[in-house]
PDB file of N, CA and C in Angstrom:
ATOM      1  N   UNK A   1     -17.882  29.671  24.491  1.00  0.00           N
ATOM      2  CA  UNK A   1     -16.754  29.989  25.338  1.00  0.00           C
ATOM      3  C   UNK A   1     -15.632  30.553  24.469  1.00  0.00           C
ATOM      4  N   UNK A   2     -15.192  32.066  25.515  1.00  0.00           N
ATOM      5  CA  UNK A   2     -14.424  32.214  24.008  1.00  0.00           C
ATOM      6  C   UNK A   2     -12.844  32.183  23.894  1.00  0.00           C
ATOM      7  N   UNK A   3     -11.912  31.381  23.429  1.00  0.00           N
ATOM      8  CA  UNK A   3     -10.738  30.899  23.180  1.00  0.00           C
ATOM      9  C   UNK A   3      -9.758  31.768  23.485  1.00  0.00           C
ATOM     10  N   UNK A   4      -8.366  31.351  24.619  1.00  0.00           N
ATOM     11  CA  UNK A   4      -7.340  32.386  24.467  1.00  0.00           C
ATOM     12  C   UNK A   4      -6.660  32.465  23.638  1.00  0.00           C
ATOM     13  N   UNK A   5      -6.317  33.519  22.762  1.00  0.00           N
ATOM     14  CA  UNK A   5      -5.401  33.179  21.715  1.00  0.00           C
ATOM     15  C   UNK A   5      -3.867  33.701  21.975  1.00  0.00           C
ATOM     16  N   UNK A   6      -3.464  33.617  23.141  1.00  0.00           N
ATOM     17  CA  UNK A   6      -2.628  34.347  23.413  1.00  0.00           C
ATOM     18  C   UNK A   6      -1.620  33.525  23.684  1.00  0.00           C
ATOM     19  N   UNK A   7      -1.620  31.994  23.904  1.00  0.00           N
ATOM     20  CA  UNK A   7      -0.887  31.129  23.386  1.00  0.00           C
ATOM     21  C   UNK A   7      -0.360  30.361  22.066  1.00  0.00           C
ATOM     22  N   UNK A   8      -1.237  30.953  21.104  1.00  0.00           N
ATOM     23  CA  UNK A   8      -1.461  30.387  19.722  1.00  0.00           C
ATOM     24  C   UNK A   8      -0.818  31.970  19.190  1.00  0.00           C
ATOM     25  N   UNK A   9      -0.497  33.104  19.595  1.00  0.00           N
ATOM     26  CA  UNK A   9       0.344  34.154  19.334  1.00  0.00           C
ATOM     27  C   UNK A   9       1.522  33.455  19.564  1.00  0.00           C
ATOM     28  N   UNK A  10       1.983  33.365  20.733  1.00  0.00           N
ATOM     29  CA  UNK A  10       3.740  32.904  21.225  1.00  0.00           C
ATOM     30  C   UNK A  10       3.826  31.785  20.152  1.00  0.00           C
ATOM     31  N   UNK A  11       2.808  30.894  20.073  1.00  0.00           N
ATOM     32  CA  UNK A  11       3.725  29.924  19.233  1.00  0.00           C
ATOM     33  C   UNK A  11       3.728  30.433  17.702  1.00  0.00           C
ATOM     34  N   UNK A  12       2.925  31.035  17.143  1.00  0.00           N
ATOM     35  CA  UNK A  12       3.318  31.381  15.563  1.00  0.00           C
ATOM     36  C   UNK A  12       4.883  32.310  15.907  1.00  0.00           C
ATOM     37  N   UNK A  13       4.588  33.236  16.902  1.00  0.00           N
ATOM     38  CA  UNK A  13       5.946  34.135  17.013  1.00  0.00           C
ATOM     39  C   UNK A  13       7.119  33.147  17.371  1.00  0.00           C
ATOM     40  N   UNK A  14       6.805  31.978  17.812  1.00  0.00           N
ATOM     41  CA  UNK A  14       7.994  31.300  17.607  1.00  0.00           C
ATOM     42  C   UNK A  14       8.532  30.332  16.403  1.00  0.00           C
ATOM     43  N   UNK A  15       7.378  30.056  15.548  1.00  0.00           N
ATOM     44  CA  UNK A  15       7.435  29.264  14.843  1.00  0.00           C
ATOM     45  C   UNK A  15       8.121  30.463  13.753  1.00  0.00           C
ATOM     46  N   UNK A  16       8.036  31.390  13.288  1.00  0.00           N
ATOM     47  CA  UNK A  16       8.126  32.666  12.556  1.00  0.00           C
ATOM     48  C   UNK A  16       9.562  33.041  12.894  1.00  0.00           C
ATOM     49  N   UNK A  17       9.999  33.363  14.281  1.00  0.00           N
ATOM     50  CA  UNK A  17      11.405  33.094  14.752  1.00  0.00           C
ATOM     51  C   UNK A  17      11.980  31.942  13.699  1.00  0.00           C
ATOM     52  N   UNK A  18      12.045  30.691  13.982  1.00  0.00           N
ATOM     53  CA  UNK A  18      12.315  29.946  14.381  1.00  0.00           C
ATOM     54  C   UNK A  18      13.067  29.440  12.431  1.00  0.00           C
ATOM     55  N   UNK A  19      12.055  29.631  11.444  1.00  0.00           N
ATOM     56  CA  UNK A  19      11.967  30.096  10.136  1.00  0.00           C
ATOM     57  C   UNK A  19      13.333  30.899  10.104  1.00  0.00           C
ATOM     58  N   UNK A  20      12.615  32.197  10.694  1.00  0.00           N
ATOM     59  CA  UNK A  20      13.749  33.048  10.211  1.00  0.00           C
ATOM     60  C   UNK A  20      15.059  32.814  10.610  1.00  0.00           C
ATOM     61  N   UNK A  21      15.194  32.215  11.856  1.00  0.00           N
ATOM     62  CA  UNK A  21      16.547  32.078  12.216  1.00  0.00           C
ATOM     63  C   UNK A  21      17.513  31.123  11.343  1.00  0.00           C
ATOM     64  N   UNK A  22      16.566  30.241  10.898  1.00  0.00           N
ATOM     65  CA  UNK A  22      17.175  28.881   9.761  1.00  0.00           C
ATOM     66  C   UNK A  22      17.174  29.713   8.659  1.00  0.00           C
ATOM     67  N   UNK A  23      16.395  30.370   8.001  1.00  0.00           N
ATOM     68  CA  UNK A  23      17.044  31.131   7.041  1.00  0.00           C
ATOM     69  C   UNK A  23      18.422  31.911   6.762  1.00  0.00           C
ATOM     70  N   UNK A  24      18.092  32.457   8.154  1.00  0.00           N
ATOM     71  CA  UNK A  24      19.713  33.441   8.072  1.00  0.00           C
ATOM     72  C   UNK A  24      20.584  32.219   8.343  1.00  0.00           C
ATOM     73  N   UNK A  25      20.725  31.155   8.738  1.00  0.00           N
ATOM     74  CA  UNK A  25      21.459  30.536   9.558  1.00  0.00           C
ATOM     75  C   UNK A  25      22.310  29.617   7.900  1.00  0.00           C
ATOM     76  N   UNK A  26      21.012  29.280   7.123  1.00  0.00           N
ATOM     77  CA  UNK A  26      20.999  28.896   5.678  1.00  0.00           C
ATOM     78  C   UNK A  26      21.658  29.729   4.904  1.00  0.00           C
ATOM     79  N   UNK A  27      21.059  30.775   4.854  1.00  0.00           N
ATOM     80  CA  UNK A  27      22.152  31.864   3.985  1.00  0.00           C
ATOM     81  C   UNK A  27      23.751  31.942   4.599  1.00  0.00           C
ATOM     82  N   UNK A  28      23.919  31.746   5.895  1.00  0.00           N
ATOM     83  CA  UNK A  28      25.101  32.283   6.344  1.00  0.00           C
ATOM     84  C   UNK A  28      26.024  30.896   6.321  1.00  0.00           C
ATOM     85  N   UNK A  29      25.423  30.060   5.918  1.00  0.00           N
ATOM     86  CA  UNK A  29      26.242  28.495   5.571  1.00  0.00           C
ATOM     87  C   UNK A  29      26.529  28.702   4.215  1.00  0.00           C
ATOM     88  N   UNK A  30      25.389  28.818   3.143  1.00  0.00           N
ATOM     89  CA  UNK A  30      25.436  29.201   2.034  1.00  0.00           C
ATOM     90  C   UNK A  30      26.704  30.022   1.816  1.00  0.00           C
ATOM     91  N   UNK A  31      26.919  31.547   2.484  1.00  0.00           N
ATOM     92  CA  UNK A  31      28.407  32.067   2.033  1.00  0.00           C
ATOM     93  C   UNK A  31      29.552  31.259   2.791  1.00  0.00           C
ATOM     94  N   UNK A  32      29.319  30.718   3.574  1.00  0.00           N
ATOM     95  CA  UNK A  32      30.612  30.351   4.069  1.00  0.00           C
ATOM     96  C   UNK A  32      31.283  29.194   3.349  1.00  0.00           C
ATOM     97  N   UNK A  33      30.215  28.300   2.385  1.00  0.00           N
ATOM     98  CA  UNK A  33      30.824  27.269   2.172  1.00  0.00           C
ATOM     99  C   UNK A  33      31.124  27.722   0.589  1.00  0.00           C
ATOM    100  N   UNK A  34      31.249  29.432   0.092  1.00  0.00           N
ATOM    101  CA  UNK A  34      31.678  30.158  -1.146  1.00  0.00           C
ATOM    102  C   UNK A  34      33.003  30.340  -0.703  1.00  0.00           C
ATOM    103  N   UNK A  35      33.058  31.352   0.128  1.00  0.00           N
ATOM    104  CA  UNK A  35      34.216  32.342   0.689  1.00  0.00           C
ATOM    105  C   UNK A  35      34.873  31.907   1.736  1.00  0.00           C
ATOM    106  N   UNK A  36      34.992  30.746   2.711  1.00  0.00           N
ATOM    107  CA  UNK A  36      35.422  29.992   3.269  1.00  0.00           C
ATOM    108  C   UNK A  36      35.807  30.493   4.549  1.00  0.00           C
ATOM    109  N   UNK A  37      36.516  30.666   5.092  1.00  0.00           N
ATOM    110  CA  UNK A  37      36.916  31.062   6.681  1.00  0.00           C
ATOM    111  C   UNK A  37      36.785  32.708   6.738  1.00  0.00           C
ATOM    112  N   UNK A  38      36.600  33.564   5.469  1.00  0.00           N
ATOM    113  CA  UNK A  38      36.498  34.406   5.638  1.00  0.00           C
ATOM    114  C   UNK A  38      35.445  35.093   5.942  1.00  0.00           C
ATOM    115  N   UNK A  39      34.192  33.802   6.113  1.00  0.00           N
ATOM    116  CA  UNK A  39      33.320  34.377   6.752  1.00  0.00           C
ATOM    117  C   UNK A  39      32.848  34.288   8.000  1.00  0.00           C
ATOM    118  N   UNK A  40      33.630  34.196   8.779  1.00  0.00           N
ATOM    119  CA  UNK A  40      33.897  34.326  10.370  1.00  0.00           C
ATOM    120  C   UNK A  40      33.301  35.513  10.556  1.00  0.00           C
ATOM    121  N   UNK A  41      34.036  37.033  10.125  1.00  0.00           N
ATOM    122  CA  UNK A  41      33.541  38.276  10.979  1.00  0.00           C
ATOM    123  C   UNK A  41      31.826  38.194  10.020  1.00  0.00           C
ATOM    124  N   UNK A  42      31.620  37.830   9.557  1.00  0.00           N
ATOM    125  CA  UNK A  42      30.045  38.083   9.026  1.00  0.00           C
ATOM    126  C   UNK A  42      29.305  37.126   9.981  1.00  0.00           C
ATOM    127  N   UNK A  43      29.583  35.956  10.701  1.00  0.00           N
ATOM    128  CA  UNK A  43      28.640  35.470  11.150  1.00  0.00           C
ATOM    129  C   UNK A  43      28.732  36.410  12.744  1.00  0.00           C
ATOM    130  N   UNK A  44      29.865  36.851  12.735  1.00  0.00           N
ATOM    131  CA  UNK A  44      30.108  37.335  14.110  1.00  0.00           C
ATOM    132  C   UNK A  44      28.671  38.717  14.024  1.00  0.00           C
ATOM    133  N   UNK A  45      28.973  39.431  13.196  1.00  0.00           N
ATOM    134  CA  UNK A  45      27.922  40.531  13.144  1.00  0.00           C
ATOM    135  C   UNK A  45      26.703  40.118  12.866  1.00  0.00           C
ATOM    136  N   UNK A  46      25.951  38.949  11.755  1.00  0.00           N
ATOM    137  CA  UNK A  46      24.758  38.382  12.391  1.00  0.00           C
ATOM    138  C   UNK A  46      24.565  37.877  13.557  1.00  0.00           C
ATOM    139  N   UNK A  47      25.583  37.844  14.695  1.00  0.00           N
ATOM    140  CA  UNK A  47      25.416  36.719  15.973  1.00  0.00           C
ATOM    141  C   UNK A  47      24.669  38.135  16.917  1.00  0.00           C
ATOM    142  N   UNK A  48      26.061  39.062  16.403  1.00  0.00           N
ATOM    143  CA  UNK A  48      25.589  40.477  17.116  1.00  0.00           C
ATOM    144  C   UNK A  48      24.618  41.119  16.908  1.00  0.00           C
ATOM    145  N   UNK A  49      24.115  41.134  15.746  1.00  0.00           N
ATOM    146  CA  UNK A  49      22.928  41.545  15.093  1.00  0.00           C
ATOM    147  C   UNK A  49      21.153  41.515  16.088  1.00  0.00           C
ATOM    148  N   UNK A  50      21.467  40.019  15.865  1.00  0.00           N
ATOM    149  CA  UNK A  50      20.506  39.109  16.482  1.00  0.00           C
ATOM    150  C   UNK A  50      20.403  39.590  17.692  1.00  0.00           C
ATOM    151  N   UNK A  51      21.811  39.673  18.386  1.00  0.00           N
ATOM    152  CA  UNK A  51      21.486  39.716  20.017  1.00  0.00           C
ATOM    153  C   UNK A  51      21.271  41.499  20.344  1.00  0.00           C
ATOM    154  N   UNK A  52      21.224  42.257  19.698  1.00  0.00           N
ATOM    155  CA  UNK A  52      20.988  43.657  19.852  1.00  0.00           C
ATOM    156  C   UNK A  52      19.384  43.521  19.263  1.00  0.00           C
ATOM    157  N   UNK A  53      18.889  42.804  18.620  1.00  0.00           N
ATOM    158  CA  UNK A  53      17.362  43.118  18.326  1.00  0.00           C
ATOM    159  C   UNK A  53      16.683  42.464  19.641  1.00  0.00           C
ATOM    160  N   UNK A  54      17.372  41.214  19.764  1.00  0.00           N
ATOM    161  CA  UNK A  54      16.082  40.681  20.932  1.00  0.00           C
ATOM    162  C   UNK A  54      16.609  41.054  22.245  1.00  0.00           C
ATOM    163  N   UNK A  55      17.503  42.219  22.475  1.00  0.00           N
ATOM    164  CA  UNK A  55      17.769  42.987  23.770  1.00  0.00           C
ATOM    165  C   UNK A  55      17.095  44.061  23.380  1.00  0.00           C
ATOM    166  N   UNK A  56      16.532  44.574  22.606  1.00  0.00           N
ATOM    167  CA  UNK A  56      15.659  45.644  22.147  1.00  0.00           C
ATOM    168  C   UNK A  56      14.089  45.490  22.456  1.00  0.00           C
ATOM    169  N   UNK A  57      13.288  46.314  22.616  1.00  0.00           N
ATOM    170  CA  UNK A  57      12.016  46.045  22.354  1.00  0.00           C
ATOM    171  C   UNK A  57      11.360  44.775  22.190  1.00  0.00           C
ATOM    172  N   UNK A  58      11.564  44.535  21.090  1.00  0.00           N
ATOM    173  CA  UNK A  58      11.075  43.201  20.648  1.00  0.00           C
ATOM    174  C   UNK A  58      11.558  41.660  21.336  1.00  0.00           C
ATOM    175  N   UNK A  59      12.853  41.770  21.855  1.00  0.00           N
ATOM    176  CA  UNK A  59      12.986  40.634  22.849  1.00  0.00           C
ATOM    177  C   UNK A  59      12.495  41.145  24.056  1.00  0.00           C
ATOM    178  N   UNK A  60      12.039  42.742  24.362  1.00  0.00           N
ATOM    179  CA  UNK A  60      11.567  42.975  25.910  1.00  0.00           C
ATOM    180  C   UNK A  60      10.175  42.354  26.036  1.00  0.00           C
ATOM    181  N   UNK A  61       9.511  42.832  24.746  1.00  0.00           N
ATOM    182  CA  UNK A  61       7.956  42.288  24.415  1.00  0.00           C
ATOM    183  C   UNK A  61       7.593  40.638  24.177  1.00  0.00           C
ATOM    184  N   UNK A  62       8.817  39.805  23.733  1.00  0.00           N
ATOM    185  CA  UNK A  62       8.502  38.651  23.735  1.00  0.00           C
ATOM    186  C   UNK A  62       9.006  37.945  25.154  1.00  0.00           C
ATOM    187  N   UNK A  63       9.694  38.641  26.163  1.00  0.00           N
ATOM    188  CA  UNK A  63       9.889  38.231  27.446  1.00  0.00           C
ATOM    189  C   UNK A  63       9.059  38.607  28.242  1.00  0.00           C
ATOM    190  N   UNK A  64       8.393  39.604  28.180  1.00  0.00           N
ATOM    191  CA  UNK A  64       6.996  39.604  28.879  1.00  0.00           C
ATOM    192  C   UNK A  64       6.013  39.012  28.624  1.00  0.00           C
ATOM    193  N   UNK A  65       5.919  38.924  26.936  1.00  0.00           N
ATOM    194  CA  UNK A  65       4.839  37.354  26.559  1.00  0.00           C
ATOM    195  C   UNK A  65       4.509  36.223  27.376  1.00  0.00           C
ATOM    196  N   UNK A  66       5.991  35.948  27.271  1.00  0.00           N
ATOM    197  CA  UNK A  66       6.249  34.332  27.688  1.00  0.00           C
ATOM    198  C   UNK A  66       5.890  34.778  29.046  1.00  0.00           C
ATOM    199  N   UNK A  67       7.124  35.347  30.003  1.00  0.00           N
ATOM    200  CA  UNK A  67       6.399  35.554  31.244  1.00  0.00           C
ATOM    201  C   UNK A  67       4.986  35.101  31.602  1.00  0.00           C
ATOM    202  N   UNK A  68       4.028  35.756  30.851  1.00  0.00           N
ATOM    203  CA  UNK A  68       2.377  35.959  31.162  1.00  0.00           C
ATOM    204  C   UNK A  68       2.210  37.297  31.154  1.00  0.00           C
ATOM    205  N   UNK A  69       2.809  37.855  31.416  1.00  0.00           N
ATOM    206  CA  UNK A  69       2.496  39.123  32.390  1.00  0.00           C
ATOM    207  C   UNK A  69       1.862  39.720  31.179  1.00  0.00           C
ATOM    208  N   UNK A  70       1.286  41.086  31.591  1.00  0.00           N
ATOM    209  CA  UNK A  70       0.044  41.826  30.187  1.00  0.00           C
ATOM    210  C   UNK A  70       0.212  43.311  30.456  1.00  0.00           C
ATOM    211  N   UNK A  71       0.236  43.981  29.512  1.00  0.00           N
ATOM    212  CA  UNK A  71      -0.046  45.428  30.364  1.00  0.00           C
ATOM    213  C   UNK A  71      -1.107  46.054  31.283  1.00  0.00           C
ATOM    214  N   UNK A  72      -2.206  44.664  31.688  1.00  0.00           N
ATOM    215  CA  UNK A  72      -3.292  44.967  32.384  1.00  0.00           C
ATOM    216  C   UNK A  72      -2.979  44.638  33.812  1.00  0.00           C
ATOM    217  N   UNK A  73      -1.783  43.734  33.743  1.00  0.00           N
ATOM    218  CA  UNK A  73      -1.060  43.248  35.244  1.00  0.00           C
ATOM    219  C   UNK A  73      -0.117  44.547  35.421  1.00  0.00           C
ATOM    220  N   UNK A  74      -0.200  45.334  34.882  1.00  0.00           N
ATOM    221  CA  UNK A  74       0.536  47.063  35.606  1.00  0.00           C
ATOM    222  C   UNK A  74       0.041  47.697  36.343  1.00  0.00           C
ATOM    223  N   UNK A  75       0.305  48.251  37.358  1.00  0.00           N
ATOM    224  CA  UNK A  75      -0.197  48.753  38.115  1.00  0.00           C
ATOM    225  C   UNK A  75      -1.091  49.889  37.598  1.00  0.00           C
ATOM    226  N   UNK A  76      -1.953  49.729  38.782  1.00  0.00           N
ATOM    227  CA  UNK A  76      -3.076  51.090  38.677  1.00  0.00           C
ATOM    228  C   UNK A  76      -2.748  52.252  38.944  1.00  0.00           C
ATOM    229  N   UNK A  77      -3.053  53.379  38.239  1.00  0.00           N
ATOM    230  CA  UNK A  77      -2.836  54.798  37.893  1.00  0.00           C
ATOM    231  C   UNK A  77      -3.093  55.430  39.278  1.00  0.00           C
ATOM    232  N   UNK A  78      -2.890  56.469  39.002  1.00  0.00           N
ATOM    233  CA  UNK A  78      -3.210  57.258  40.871  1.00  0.00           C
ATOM    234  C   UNK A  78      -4.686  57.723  40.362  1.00  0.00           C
ATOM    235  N   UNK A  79      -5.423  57.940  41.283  1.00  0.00           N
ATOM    236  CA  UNK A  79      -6.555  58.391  41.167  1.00  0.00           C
ATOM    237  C   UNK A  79      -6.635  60.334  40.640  1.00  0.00           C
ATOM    238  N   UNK A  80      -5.904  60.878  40.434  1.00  0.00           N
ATOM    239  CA  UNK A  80      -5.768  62.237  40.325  1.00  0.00           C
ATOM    240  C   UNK A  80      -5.921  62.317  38.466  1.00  0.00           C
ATOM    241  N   UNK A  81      -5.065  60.808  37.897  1.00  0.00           N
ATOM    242  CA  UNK A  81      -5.223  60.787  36.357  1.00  0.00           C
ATOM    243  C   UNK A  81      -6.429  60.052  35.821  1.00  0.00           C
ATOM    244  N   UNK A  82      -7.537  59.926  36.893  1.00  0.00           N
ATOM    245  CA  UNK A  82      -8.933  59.838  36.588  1.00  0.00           C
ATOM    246  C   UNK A  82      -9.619  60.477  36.563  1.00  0.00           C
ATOM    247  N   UNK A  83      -9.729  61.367  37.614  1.00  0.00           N
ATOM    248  CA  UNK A  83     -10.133  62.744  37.805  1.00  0.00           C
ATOM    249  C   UNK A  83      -9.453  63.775  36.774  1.00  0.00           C
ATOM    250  N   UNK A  84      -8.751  63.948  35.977  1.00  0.00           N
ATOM    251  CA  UNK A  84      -7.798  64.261  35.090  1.00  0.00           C
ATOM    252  C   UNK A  84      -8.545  64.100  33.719  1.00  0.00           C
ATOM    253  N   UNK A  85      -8.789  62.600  33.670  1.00  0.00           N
ATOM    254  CA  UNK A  85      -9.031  62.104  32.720  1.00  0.00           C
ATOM    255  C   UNK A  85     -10.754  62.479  32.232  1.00  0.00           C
ATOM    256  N   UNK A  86     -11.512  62.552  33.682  1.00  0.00           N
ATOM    257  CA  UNK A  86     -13.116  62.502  33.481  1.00  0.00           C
ATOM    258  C   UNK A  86     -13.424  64.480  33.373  1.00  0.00           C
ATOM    259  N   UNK A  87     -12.427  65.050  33.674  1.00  0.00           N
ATOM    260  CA  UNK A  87     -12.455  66.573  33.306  1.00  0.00           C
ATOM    261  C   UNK A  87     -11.826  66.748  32.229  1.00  0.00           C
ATOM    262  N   UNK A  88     -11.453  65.977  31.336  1.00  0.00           N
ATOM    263  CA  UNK A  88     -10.921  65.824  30.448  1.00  0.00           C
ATOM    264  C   UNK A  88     -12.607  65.891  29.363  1.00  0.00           C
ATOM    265  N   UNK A  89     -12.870  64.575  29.443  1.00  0.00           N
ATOM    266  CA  UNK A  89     -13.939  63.859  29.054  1.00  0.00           C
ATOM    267  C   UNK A  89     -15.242  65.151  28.800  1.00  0.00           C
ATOM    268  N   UNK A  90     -15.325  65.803  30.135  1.00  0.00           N
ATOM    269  CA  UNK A  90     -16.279  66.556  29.997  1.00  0.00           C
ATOM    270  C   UNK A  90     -15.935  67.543  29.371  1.00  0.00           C
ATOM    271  N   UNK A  91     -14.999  68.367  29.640  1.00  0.00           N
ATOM    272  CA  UNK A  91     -14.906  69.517  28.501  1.00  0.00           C
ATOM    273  C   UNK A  91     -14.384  68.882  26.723  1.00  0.00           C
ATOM    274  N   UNK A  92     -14.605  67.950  26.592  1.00  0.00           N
ATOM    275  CA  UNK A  92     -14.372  67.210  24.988  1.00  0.00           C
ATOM    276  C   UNK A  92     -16.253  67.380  24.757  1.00  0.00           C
ATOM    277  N   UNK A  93     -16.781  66.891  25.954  1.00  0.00           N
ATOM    278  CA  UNK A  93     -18.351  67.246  25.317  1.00  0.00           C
ATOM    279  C   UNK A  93     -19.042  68.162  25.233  1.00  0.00           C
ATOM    280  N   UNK A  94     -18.397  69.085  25.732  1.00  0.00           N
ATOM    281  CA  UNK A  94     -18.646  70.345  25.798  1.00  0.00           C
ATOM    282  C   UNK A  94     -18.585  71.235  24.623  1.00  0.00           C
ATOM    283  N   UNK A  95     -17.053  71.374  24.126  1.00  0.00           N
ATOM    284  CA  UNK A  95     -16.746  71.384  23.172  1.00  0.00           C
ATOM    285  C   UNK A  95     -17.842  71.014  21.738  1.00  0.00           C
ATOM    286  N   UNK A  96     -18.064  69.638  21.650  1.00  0.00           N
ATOM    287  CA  UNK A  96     -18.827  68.832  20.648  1.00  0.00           C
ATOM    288  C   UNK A  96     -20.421  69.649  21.051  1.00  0.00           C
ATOM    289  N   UNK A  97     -20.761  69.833  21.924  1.00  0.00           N
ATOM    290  CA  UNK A  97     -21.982  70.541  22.182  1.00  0.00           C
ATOM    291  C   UNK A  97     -21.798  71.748  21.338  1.00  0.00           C
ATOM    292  N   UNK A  98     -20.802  72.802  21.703  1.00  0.00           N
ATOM    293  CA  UNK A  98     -20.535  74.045  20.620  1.00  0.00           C
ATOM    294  C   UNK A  98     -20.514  73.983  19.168  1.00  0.00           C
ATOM    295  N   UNK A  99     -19.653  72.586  18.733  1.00  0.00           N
ATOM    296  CA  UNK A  99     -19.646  72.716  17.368  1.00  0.00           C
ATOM    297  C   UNK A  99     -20.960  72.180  17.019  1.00  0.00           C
ATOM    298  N   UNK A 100     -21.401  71.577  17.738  1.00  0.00           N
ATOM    299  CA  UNK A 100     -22.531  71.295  16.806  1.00  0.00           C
ATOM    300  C   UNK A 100     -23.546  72.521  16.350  1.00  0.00           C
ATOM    301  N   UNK A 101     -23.310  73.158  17.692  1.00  0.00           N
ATOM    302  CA  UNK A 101     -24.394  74.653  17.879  1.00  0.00           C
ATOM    303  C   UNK A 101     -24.340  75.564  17.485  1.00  0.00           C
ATOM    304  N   UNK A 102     -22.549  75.592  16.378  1.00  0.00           N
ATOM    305  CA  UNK A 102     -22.114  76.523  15.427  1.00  0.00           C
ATOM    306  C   UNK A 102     -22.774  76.164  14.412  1.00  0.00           C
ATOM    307  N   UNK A 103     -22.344  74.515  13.892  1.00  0.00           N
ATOM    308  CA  UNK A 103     -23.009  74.055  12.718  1.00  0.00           C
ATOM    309  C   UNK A 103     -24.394  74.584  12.354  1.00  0.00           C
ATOM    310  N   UNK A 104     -25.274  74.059  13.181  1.00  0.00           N
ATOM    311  CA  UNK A 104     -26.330  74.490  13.179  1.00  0.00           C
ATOM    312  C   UNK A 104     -26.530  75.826  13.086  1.00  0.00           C
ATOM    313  N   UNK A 105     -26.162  76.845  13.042  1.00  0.00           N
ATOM    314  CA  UNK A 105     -26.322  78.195  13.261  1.00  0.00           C
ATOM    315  C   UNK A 105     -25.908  78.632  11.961  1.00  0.00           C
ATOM    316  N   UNK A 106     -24.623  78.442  11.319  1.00  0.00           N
ATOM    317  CA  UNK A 106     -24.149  78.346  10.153  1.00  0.00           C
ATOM    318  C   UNK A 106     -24.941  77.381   9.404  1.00  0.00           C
ATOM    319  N   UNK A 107     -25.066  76.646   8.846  1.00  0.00           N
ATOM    320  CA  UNK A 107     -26.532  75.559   8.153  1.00  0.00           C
ATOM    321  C   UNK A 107     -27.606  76.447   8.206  1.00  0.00           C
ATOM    322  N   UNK A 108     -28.184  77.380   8.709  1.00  0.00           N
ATOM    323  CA  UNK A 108     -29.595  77.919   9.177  1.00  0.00           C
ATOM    324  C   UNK A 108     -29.097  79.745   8.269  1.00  0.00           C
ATOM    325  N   UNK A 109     -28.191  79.622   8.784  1.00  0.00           N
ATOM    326  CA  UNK A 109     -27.451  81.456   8.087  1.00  0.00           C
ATOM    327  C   UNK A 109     -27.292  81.136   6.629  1.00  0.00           C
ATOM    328  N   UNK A 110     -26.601  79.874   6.258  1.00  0.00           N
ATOM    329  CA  UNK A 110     -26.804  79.834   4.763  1.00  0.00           C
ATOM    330  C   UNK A 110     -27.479  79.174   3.880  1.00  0.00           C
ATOM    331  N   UNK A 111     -28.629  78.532   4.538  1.00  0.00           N
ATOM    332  CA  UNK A 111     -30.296  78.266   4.038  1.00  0.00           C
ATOM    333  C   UNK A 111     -30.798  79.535   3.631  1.00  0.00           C
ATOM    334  N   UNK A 112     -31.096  80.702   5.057  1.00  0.00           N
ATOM    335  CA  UNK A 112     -31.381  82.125   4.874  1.00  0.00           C
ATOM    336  C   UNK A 112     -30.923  82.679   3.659  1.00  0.00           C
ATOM    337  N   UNK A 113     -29.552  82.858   3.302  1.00  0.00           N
ATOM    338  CA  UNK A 113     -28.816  83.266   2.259  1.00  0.00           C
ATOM    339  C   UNK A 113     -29.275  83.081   0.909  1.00  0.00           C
ATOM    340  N   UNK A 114     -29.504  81.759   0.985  1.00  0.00           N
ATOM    341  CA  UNK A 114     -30.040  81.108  -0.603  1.00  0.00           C
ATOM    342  C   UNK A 114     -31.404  80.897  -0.785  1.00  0.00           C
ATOM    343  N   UNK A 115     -32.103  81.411   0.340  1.00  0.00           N
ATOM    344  CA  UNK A 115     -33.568  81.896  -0.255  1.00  0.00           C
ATOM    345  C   UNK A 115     -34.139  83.183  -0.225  1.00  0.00           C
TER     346      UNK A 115
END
């Protein structure tokens, strides 16, 4: 039976968060208890920092995580970008039919050549 790992993702990505956030959080104690109240606007721009990455992408992708939701729970395509897609498909083999039928033709012209 084979295992979801798609809960054992969220939690390393949180555990990995979770690290990093105590790090910065460590470093940003670390200067403050050097430089003293003057590091107010620095924690202000890591606060901001933070909250512009996980309003970005990466907090859109870990809110759909959690959600559940998958890009397979998206809706289905119109049927015109299948038909699209399978005339697609066929002239790609088509194609691969020619080159091969060049190859071969060329391979055979310069066998001829060298004997």
């Amino acid at each position: 039976m084979a295992r979801d790992r798609s809960n054992e993702w969220i939690g390393s990505a949180f555990v990995g968060l979770g690290f990093g956030a105590a790090g910065v959080a460590g470093a940003l104690a670390w200067v403050t208890s050097r430089i003293g109240p003057a590091s107010i606007p620095i924690w202000a721009i890591a606060g901001w920092a933070g909250m512009m990455i996980f309003r970005g992408p990466l907090g859109q992708a870990l809110a759909t995580r959690i959600s559940g939701h998958s890009p397979a729970d998206s809706p289905e395509l119109p049927q015109e970008v299948y038909g699209e897609l399978d005339d697609l498909r066929a002239r790609v083999s088509e194609l691969e039919e020619r080159v091969d039928f060049s190859e071969r033709i060329l391979t055979k012209q310069s066998s001829e050549q060298q004997s």
